[in-house]
C-alpha atoms as a PDB file:
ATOM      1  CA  UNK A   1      76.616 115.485 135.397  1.00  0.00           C
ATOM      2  CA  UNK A   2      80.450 115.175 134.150  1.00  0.00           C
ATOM      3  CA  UNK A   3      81.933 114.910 130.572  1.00  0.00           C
ATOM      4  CA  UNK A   4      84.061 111.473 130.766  1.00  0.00           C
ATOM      5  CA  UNK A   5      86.449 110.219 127.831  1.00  0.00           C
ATOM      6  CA  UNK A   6      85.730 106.496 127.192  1.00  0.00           C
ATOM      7  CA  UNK A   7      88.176 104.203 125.137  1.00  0.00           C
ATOM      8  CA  UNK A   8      87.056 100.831 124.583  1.00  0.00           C
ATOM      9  CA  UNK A   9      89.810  98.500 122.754  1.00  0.00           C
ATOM     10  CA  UNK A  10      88.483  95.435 120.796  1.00  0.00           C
ATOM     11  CA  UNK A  11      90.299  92.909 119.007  1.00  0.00           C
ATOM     12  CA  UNK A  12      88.526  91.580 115.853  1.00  0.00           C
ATOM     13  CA  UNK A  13      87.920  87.570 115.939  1.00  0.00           C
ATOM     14  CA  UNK A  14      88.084  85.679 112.844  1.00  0.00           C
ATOM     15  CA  UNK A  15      84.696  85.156 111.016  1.00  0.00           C
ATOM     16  CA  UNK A  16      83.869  84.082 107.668  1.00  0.00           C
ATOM     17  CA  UNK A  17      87.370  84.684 106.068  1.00  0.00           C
ATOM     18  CA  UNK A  18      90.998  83.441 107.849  1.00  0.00           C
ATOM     19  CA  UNK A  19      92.031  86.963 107.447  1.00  0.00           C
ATOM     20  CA  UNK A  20      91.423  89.339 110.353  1.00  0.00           C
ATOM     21  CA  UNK A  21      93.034  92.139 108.509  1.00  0.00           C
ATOM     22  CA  UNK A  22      90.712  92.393 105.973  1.00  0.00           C
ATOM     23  CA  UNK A  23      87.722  91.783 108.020  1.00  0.00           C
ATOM     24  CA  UNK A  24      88.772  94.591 109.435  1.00  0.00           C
ATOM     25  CA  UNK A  25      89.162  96.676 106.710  1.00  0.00           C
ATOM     26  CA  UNK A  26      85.807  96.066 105.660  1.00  0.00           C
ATOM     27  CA  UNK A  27      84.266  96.568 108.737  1.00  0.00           C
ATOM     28  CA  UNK A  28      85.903  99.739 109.385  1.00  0.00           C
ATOM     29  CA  UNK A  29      83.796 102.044 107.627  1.00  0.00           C
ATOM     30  CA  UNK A  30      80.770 100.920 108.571  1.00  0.00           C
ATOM     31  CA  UNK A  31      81.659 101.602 111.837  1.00  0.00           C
ATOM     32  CA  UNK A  32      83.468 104.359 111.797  1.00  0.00           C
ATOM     33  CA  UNK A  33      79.994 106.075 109.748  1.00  0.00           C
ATOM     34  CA  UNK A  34      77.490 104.308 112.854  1.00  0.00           C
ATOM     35  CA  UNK A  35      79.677 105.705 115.595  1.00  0.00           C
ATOM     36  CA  UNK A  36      79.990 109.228 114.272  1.00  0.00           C
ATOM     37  CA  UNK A  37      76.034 109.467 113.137  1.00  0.00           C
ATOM     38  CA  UNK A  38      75.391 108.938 117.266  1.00  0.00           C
ATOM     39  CA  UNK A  39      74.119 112.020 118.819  1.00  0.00           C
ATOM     40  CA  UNK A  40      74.390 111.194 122.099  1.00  0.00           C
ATOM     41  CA  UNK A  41      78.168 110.985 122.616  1.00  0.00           C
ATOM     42  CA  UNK A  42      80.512 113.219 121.884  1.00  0.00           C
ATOM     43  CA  UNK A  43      83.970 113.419 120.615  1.00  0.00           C
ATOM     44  CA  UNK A  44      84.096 110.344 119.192  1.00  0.00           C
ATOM     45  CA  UNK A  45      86.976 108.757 117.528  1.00  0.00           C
ATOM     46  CA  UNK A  46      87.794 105.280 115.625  1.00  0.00           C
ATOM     47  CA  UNK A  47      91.759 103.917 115.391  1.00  0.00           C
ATOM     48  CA  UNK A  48      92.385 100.585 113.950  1.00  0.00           C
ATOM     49  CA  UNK A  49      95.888  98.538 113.899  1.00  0.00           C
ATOM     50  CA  UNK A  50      95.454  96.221 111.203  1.00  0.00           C
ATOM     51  CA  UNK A  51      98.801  94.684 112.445  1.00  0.00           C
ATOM     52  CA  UNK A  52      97.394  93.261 115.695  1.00  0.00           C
ATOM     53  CA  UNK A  53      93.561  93.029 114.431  1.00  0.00           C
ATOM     54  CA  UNK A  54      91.957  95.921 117.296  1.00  0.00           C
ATOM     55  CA  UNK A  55      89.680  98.822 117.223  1.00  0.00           C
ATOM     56  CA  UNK A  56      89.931 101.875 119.824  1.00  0.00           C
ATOM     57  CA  UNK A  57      87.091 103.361 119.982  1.00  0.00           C
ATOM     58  CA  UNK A  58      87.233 106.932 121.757  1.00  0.00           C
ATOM     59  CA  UNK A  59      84.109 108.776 123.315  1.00  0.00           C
ATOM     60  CA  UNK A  60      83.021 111.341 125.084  1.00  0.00           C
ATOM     61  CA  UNK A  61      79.898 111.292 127.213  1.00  0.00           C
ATOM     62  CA  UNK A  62      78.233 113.296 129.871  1.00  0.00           C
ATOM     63  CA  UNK A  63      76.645 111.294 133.071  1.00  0.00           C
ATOM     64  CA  UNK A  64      76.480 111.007 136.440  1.00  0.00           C
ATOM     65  CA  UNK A  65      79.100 108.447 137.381  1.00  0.00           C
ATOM     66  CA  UNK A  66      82.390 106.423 135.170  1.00  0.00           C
ATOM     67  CA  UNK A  67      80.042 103.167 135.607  1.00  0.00           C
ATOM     68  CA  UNK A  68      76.736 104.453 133.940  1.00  0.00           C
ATOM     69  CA  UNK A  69      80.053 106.553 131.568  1.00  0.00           C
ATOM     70  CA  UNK A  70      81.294 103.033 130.544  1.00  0.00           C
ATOM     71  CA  UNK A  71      78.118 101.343 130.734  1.00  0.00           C
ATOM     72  CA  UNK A  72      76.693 104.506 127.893  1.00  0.00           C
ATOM     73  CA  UNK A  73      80.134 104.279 125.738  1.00  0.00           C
ATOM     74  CA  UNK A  74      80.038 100.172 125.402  1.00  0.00           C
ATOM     75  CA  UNK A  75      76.243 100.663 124.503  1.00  0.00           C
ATOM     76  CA  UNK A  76      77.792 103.404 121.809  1.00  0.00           C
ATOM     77  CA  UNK A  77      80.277 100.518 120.374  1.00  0.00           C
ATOM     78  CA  UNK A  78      77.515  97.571 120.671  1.00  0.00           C
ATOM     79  CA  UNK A  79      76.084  99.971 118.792  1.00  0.00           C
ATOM     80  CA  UNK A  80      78.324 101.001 116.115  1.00  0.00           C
ATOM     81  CA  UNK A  81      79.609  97.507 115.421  1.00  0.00           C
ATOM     82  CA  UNK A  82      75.649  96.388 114.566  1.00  0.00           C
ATOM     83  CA  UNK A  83      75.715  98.793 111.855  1.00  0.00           C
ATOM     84  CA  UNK A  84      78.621  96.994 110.448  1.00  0.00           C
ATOM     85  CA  UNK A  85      76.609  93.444 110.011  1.00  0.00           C
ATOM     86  CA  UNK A  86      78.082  91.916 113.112  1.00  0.00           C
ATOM     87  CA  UNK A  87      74.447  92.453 115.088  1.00  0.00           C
ATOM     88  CA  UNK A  88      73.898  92.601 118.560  1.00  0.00           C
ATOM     89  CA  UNK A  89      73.583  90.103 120.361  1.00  0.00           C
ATOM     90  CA  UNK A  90      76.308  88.321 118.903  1.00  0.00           C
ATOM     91  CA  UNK A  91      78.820  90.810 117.921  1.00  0.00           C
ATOM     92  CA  UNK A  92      81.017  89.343 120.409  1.00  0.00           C
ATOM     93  CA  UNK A  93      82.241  86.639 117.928  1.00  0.00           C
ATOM     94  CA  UNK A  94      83.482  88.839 115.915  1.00  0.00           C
ATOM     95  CA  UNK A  95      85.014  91.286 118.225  1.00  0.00           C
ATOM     96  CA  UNK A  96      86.344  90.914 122.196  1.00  0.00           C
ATOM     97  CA  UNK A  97      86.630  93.434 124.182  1.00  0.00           C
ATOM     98  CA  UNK A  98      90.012  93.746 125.530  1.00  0.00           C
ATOM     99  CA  UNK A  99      90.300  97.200 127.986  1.00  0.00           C
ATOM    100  CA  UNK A 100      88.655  99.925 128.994  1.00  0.00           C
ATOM    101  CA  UNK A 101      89.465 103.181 130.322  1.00  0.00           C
ATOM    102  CA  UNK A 102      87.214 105.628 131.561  1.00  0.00           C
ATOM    103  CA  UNK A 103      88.524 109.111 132.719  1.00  0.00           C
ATOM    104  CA  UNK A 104      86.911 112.512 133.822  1.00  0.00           C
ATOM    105  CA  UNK A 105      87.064 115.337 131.519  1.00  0.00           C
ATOM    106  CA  UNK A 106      89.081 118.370 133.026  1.00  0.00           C
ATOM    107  CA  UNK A 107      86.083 121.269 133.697  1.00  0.00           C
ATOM    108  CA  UNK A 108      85.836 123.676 130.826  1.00  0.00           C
ATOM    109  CA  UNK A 109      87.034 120.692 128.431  1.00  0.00           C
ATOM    110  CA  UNK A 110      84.623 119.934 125.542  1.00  0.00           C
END
C-alpha cells in the first residue's frame, strides 16, 4: 500500500440562486465539516476561490494503485458535498469536476 495526495478541483454550477458566490459560501462549511469528520483519508484540506466559483479539495489516502487513490478521494468529495444538501446522485448539477491530480507520497511522508 502507498500514501497518495489527491486534489480534486470542482467548479460550483448555479442552482437555486444566480449567484455562484454565495452558493458557495454557504456550501462551504458544510463541506469543509463532512470532509474533515472522514476517517478514512487523511490530510485533508478544503480551498475555495469565490472569484472563479471552485473548490480544491486535497486528500491523502493509502491504497494500492493512483486509480483505486482517485477512485477512494472522488468517493471522499461525492461524499463531502452530500453532507452539504447537494446529494448524491445528483451533486453533479451543482458542482463539475474540472481536474484531478493524483501523486505518490514521498516514503516517510505522513
Amino acid at each position: 500500500m502507498t500514501n497518495y495526495l489527491v486534489r480534486v478541483e470542482c467548479a460550483a454550477l448555479l442552482g437555486a440562486s444566480d449567484d455562484v458566490r454565495a452558493e458557495l459560501s454557504t456550501d462551504f462549511d458544510l463541506i469543509a465539516d463532512a470532509l474533515f469528520d472522514l476517517e478514512d483519508v487523511h490530510d485533508q484540506d478544503l480551498t475555495a476561490d469565490l472569484a472563479t466559483g471552485t473548490l480544491t479539495f486535497s486528500i491523502g489516502v493509502v491504497a494500492d494503485d493512483e486509480f483505486r487513490a482517485l477512485d477512494r478521494a472522488l468517493g471522499a468529495v461525492r461524499t463531502a458535498l452530500h453532507a452539504a444538501g447537494r446529494g448524491t446522485p445528483g451533486w453533479e448539477r451543482h458542482y463539475r469536476m474540472l481536474r484531478q491530480e493524483v501523486e505518490e507520497e514521498p516514503v516517510g511522508v505522513r
